[in-house]
C-alpha atoms as a PDB file:
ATOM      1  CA  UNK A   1     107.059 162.330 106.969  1.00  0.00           C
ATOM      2  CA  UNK A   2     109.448 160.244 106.318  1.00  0.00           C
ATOM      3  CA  UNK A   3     109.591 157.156 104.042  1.00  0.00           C
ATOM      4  CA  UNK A   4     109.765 153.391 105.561  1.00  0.00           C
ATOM      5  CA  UNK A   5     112.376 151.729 105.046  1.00  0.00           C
ATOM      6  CA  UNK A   6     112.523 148.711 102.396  1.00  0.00           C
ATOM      7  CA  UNK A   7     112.755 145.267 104.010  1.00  0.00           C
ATOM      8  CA  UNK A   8     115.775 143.933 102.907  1.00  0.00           C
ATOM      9  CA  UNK A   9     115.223 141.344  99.889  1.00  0.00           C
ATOM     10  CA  UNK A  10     116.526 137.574 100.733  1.00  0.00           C
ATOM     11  CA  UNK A  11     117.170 134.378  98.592  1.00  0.00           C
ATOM     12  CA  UNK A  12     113.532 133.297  99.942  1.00  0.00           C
ATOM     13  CA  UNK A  13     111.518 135.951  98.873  1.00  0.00           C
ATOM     14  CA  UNK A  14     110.010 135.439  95.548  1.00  0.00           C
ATOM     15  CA  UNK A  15     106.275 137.088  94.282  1.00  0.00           C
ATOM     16  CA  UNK A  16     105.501 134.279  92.754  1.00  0.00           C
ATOM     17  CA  UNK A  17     106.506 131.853  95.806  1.00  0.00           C
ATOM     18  CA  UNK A  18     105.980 133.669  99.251  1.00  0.00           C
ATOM     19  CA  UNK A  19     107.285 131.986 102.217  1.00  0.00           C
ATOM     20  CA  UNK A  20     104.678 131.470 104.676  1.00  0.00           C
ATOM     21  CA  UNK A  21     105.575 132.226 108.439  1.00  0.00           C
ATOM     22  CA  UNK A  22     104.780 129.194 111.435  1.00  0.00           C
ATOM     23  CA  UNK A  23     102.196 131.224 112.454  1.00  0.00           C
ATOM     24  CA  UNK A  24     100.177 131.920 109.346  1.00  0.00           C
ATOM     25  CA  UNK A  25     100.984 127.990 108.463  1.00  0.00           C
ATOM     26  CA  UNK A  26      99.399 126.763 111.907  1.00  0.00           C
ATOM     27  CA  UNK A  27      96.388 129.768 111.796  1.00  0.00           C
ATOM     28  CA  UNK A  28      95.206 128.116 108.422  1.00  0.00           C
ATOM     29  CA  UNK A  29      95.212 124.575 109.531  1.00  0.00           C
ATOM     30  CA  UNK A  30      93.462 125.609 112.641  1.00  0.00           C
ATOM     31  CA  UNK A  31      90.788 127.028 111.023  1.00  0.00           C
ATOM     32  CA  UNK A  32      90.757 124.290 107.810  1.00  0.00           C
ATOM     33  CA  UNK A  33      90.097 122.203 111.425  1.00  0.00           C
ATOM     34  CA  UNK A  34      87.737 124.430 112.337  1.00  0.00           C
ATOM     35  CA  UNK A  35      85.537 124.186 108.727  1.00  0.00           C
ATOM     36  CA  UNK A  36      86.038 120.212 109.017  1.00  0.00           C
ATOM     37  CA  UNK A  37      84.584 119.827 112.635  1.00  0.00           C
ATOM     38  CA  UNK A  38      81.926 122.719 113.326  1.00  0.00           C
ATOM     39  CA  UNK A  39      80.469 120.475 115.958  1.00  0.00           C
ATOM     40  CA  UNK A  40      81.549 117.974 118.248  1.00  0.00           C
ATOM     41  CA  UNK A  41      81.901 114.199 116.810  1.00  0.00           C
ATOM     42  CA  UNK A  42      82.218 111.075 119.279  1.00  0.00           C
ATOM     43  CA  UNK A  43      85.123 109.460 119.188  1.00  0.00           C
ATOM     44  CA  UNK A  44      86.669 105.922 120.279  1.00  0.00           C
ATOM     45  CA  UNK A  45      89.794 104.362 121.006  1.00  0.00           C
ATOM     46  CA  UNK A  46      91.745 103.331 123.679  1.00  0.00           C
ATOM     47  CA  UNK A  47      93.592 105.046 126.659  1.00  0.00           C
ATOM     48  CA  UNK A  48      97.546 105.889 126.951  1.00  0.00           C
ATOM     49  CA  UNK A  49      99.532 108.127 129.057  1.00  0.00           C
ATOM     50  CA  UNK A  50      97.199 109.328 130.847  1.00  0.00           C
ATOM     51  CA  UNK A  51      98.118 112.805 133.205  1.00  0.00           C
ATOM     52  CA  UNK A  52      96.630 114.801 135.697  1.00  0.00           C
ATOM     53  CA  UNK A  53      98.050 118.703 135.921  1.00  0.00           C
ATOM     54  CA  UNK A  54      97.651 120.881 138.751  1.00  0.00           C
ATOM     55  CA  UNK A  55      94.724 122.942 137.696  1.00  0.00           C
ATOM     56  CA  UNK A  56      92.493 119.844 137.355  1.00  0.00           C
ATOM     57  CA  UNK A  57      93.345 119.251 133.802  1.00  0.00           C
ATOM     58  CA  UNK A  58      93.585 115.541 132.193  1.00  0.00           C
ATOM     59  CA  UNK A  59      95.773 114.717 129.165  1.00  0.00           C
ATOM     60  CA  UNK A  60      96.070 111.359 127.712  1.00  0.00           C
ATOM     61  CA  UNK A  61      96.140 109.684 124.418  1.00  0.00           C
ATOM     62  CA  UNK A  62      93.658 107.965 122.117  1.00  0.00           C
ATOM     63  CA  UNK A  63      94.905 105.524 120.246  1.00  0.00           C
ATOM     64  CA  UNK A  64      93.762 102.776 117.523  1.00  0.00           C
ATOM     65  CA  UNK A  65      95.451  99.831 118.619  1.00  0.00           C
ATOM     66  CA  UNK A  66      97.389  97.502 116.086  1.00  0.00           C
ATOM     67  CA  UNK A  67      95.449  94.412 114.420  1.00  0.00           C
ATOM     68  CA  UNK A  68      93.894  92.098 117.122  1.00  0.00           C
ATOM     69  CA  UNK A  69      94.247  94.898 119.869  1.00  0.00           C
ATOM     70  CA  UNK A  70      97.749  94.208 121.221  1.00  0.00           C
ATOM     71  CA  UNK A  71      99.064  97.378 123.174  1.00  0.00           C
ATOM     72  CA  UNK A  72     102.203  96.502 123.435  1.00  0.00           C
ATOM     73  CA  UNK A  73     102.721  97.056 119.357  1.00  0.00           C
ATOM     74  CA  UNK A  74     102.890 100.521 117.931  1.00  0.00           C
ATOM     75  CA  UNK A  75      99.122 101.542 117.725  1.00  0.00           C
ATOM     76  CA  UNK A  76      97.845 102.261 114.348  1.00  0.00           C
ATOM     77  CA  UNK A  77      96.688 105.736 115.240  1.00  0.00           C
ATOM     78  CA  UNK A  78      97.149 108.143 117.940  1.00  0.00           C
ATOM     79  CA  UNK A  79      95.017 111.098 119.134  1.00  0.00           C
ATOM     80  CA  UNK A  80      95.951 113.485 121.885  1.00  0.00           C
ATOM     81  CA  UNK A  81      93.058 114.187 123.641  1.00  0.00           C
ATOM     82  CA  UNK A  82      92.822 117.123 126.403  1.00  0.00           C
ATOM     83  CA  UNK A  83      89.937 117.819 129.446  1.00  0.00           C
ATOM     84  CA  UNK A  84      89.719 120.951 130.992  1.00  0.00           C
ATOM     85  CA  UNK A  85      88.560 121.138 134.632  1.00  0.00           C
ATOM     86  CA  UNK A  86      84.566 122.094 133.698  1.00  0.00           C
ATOM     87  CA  UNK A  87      84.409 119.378 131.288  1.00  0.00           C
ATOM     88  CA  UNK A  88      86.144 117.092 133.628  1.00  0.00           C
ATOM     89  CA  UNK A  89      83.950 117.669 137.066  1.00  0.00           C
ATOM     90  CA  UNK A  90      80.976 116.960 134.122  1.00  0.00           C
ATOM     91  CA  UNK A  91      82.883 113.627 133.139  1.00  0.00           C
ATOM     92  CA  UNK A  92      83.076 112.493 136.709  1.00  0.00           C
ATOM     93  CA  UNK A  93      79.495 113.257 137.085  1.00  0.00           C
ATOM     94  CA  UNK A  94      78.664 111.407 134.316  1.00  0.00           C
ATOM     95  CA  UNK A  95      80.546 108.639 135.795  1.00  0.00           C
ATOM     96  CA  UNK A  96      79.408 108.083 138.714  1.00  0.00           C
ATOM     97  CA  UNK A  97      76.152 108.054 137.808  1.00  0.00           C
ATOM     98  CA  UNK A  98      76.970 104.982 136.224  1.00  0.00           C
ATOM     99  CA  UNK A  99      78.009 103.737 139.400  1.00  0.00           C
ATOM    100  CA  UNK A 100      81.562 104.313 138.808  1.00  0.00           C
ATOM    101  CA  UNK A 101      82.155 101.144 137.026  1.00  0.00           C
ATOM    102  CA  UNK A 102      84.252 102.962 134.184  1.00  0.00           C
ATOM    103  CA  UNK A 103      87.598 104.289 135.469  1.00  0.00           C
ATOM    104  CA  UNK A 104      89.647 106.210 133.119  1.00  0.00           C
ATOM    105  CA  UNK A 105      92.491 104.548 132.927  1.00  0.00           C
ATOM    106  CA  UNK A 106      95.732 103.685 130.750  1.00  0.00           C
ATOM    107  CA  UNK A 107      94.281 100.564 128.612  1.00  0.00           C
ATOM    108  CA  UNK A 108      90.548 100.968 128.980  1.00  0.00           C
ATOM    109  CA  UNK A 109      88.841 101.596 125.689  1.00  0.00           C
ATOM    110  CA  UNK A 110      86.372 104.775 125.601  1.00  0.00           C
ATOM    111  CA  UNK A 111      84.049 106.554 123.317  1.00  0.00           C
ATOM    112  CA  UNK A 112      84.102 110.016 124.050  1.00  0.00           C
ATOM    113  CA  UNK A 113      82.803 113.222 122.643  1.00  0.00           C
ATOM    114  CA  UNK A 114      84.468 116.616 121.827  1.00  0.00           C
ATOM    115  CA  UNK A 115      86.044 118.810 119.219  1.00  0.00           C
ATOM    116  CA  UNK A 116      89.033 117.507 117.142  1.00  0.00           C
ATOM    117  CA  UNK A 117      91.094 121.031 116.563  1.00  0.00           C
ATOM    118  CA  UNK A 118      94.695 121.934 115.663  1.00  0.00           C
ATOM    119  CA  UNK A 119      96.528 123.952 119.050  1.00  0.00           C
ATOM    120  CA  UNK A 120      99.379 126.289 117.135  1.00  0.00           C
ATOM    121  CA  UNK A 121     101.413 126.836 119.957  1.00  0.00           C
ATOM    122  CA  UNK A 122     101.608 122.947 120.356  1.00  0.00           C
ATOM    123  CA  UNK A 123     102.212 122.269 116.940  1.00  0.00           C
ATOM    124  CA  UNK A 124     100.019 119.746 117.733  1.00  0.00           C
ATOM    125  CA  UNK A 125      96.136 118.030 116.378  1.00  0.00           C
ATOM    126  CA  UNK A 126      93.785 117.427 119.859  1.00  0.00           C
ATOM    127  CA  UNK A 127      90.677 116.632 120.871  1.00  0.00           C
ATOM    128  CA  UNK A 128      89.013 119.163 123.821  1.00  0.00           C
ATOM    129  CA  UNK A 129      87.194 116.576 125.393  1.00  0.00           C
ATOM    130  CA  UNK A 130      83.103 117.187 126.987  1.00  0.00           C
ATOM    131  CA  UNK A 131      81.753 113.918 127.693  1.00  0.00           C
ATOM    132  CA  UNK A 132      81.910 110.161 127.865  1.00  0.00           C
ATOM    133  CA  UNK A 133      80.058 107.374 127.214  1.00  0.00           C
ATOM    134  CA  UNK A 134      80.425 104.495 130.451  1.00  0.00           C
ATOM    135  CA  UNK A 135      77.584 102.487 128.657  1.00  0.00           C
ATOM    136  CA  UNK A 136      79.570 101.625 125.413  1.00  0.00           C
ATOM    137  CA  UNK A 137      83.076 101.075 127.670  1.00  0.00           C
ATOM    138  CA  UNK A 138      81.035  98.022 129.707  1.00  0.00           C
ATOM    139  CA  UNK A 139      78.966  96.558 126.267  1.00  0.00           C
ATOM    140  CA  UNK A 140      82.426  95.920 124.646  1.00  0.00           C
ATOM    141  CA  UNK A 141      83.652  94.617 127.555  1.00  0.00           C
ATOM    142  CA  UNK A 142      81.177  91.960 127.888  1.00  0.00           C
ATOM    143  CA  UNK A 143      80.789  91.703 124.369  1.00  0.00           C
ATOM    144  CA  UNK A 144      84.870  91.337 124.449  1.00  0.00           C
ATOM    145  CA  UNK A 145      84.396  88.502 127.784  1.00  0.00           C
ATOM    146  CA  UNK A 146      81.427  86.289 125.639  1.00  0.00           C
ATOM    147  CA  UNK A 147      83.542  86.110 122.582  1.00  0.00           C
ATOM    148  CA  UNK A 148      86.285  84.732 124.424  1.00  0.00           C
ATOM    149  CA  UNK A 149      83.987  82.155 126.752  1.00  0.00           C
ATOM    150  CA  UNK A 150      82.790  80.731 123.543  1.00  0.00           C
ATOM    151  CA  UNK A 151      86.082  80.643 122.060  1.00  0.00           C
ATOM    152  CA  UNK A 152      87.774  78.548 124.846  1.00  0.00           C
ATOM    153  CA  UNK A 153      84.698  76.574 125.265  1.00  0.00           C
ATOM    154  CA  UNK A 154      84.785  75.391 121.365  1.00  0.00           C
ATOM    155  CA  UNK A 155      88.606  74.056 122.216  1.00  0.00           C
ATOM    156  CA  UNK A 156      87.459  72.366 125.179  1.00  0.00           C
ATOM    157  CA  UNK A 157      89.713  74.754 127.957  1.00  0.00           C
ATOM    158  CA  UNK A 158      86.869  75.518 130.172  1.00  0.00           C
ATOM    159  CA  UNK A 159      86.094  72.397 131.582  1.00  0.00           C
ATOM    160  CA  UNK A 160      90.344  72.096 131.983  1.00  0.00           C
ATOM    161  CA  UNK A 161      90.592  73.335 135.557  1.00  0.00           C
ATOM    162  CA  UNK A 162      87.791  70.999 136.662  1.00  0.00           C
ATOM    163  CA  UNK A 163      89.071  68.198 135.610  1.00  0.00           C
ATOM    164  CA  UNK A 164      92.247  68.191 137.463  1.00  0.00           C
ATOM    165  CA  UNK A 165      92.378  66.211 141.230  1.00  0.00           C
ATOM    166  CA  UNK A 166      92.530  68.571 143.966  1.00  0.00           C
ATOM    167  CA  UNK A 167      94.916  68.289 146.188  1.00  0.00           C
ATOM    168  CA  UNK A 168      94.155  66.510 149.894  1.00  0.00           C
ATOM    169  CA  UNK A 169      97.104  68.536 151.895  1.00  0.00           C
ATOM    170  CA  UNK A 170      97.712  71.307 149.838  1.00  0.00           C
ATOM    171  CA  UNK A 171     100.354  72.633 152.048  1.00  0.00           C
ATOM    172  CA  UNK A 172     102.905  74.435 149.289  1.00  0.00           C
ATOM    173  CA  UNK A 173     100.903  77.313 148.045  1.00  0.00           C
ATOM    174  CA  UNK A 174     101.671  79.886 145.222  1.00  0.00           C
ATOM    175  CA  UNK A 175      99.839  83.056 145.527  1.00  0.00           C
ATOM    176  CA  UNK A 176      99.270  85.540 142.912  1.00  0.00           C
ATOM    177  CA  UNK A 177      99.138  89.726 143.719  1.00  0.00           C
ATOM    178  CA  UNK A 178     100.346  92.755 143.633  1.00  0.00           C
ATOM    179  CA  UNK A 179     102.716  92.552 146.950  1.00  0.00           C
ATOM    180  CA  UNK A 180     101.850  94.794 149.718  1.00  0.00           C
ATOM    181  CA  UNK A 181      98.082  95.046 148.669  1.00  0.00           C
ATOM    182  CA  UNK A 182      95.286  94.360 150.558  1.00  0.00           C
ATOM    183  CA  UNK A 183      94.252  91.320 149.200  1.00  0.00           C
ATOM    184  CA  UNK A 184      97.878  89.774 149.344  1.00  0.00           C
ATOM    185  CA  UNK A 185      97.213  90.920 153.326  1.00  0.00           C
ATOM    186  CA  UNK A 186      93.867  89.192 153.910  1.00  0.00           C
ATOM    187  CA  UNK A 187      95.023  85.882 152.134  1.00  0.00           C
ATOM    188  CA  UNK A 188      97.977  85.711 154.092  1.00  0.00           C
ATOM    189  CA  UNK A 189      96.394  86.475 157.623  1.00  0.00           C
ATOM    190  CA  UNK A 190      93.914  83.828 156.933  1.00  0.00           C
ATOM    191  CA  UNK A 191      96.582  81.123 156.111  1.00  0.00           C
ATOM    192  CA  UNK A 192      98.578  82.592 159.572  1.00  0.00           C
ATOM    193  CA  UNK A 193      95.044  82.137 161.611  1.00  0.00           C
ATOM    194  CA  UNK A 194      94.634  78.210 160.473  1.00  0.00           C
ATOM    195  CA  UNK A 195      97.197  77.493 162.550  1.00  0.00           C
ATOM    196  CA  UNK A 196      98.452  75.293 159.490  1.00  0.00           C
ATOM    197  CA  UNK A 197     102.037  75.105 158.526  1.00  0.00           C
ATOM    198  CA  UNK A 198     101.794  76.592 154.815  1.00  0.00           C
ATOM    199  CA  UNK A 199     104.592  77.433 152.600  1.00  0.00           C
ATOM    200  CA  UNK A 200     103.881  80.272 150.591  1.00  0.00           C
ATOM    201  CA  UNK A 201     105.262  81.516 147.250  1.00  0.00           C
ATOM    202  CA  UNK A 202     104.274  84.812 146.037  1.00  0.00           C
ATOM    203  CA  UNK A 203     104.583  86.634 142.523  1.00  0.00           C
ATOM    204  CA  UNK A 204     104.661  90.036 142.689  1.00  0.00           C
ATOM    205  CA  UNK A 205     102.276  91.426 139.909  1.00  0.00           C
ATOM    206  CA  UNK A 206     100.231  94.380 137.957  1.00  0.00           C
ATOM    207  CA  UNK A 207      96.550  93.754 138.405  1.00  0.00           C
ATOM    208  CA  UNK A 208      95.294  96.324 136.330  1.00  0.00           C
ATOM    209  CA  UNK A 209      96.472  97.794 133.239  1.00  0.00           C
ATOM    210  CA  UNK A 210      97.116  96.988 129.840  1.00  0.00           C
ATOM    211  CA  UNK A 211     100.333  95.086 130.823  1.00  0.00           C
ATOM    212  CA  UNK A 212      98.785  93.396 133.722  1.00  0.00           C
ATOM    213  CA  UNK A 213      97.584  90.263 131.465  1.00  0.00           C
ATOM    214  CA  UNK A 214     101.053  89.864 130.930  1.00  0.00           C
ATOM    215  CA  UNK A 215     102.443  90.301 134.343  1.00  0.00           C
ATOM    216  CA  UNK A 216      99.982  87.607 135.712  1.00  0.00           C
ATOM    217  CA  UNK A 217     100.732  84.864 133.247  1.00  0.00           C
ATOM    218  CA  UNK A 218     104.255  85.317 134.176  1.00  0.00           C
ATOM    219  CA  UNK A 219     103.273  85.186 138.029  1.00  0.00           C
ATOM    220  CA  UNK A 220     101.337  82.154 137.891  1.00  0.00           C
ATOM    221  CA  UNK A 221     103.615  80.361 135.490  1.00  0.00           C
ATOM    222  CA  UNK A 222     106.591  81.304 138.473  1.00  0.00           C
ATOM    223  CA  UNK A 223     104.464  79.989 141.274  1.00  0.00           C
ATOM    224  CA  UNK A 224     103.690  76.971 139.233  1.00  0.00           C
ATOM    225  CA  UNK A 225     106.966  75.859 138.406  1.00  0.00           C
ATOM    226  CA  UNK A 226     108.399  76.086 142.033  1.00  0.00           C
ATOM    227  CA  UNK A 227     106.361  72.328 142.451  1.00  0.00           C
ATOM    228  CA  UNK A 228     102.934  73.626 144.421  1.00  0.00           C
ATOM    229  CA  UNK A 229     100.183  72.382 145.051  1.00  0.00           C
ATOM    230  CA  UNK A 230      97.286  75.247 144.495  1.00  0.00           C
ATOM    231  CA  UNK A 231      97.623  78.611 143.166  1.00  0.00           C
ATOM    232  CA  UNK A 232      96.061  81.668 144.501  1.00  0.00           C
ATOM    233  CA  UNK A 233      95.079  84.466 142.113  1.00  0.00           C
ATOM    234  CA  UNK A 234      93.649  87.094 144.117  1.00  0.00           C
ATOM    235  CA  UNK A 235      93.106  91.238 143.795  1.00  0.00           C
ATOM    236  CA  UNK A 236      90.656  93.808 145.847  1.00  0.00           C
ATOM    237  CA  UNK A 237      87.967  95.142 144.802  1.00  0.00           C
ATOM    238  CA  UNK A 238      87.218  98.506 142.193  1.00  0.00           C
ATOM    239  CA  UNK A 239      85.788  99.719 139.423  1.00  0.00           C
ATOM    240  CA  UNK A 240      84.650  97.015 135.713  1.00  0.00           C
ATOM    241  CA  UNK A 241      87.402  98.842 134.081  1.00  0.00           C
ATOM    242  CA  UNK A 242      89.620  97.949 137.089  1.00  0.00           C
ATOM    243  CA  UNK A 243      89.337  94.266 136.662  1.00  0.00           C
ATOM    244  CA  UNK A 244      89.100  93.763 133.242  1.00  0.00           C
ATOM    245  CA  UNK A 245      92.429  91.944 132.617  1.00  0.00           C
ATOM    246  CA  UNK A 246      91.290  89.399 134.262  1.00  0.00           C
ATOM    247  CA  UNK A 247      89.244  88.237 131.630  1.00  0.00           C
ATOM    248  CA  UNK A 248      92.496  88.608 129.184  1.00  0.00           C
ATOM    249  CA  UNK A 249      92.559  85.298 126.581  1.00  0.00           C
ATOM    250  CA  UNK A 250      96.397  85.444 127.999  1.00  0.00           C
ATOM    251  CA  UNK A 251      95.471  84.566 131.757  1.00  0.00           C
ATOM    252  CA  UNK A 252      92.566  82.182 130.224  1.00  0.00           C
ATOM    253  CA  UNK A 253      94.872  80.505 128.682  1.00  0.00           C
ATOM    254  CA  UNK A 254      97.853  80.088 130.912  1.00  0.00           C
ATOM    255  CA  UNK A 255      94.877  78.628 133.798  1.00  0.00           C
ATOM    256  CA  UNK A 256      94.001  76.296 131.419  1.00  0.00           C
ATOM    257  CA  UNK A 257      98.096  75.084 130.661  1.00  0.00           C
ATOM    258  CA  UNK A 258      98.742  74.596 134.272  1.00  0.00           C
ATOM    259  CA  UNK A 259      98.582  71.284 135.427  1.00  0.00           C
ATOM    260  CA  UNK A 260      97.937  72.665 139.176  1.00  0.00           C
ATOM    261  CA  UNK A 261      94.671  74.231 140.707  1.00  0.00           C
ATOM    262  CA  UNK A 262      94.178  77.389 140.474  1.00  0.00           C
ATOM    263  CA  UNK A 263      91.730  78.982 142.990  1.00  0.00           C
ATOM    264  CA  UNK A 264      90.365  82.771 142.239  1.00  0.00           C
ATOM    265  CA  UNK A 265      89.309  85.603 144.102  1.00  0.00           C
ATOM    266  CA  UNK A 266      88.803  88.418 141.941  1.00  0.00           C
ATOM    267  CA  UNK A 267      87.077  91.944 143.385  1.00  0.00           C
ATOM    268  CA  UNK A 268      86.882  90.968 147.124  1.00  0.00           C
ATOM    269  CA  UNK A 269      86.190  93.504 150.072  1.00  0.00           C
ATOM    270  CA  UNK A 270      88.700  94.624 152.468  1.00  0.00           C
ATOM    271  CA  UNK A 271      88.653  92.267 155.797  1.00  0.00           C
ATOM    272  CA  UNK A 272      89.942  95.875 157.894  1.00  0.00           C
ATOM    273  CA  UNK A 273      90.222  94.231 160.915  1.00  0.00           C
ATOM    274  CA  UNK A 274      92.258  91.137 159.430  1.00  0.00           C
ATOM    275  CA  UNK A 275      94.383  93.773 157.388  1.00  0.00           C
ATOM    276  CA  UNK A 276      95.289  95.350 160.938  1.00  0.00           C
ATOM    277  CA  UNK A 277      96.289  92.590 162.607  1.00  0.00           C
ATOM    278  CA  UNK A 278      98.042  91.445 159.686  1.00  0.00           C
ATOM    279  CA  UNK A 279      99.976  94.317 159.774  1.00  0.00           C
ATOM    280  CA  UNK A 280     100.664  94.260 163.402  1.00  0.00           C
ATOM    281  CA  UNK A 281     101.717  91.214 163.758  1.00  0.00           C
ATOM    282  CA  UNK A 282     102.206  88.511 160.794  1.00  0.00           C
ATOM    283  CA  UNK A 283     106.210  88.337 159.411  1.00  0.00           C
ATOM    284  CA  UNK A 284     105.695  87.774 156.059  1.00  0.00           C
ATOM    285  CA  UNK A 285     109.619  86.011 155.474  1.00  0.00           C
ATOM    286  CA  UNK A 286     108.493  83.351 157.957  1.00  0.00           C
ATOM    287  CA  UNK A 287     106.754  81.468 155.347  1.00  0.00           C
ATOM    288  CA  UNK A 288     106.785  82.985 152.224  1.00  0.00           C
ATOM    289  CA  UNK A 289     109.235  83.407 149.758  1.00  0.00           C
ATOM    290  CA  UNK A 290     108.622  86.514 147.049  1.00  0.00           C
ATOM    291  CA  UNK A 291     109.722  85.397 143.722  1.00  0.00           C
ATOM    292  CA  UNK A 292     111.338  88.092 141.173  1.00  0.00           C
END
């Protein structure tokens, strides 16, 4: 039989100093992961990047925001969390029997449960998601909406709206919404069915999201400046999670700095049969003007 061959020697190799290969490098942090989490742990943070692949898998990010929870600084941790299609149809049972008032979306802070583990062929730390926990998503949330009421009520901004005049012939109108949506639709038909001449300026803006706080203030801001005499801040209808900007300190706060009413309809149900007709027949150019 013949003798193997010797493996060529290199500057690396050393007895005293082996070189370890990728794969033996990533096989012992997987299972150091493995001796660190032998069950699942619950986990919370908040939502980014969130994906949808083709065989019903979700990936998305968990991250630990920076001080004071502003997502549009570099979070302080991030945690890339993955949800296989039998976890997720048990998610979305989960959520619904909650009355799907969580959505899992980019910006909406979560507590879920699963397995933190290291994926070698990623190169790459995860979390193989199993469940979720709607109930802890909608306590911070209101926890999150009482802080702020008290906080604007100790500075005196609540009453702020109230106290302003309304308008007797409030004929220039700004209205705030995403442009094209339903809601922009209804609002619009009903101004065309008063038979009134109103002039309309819209702001095109996100309504849900974690930049949608910011998008608004800018919108109503815009409408405000162009001299009108009401403002209209109006989305549909969906999910807690959906609307939660809306009870961003940034939109609190930019209501309470206008010197102009500002009239809310937040969560409203689709008038169909106004939509239609809206969409039949009402030119939107005629008396509106979108501002950019």
């Amino acid at each position: 039989m013949p003798k193997p061959r010797p493996t060529p020697q290199t500057l690396w190799d050393d007895p005293g100093e082996p070189t370890w290969s990728v794969t033996e490098v990533a096989e012992t942090v997987a299972v150091a992961m493995r001796r660190a989490f032998p069950e699942e742990v619950w986990v919370r943070g908040v939502i980014r990047n969130l994906s949808r692949g083709r065989a019903g898998m979700v990936w998305y990010d968990l991250i630990e925001p920076a001080p004071g929870g502003d997502l549009s600084k570099p979070p302080l941790a991030t945690l890339a969390v993955v949800l296989f299609d039998d976890a997720r149809r048990q998610v979305n049972a989960r959520l619904a029997a909650g009355g799907n008032a969580v959505r899992m979306v980019d910006g909406t802070e979560v507590r879920v449960r699963g397995r933190p583990g290291y994926w070698p062929r990623g190169g790459r730390l995860q979390l193989q998601m199993s469940d979720i926990d709607p109930d802890f998503t909608l306590g911070r949330l209101a926890a999150d909406r009482e802080r702020l009421l008290r906080r604007l009520d100790g500075e005196g901004l609540l009453a702020r709206q109230s106290e302003l005049p309304p308008p007797l012939v409030p004929l220039r109108l700004g209205l705030v919404t995403s442009a094209g949506s339903a809601a922009e639709h209804d609002v619009l038909d009903e101004l065309r069915r008063s038979g009134i001449g109103f002039r309309v300026f819209r702001a095109d803006v996100r309504v849900q999201g974690y930049d949608a706080a910011r998008s608004v203030a800018w919108g109503l801001g815009a409408v405000a400046a162009r001299g009108v005499d009401a403002v209209l801040l109006v989305r549909g209808g969906g999910a807690t999670t959906d609307l939660a900007a809306f009870d961003s300190e940034l939109i609190a706060r930019t209501i309470a700095g206008l010197d102009v009413p500002v009239l809310t309809g937040i969560g409203h149900d689709i008038d169909r049969d106004a939509l239609e007709t809206s969409l039949r027949a009402f030119d939107r150019a005629a008396c509106s003007e979108l501002l950019t």
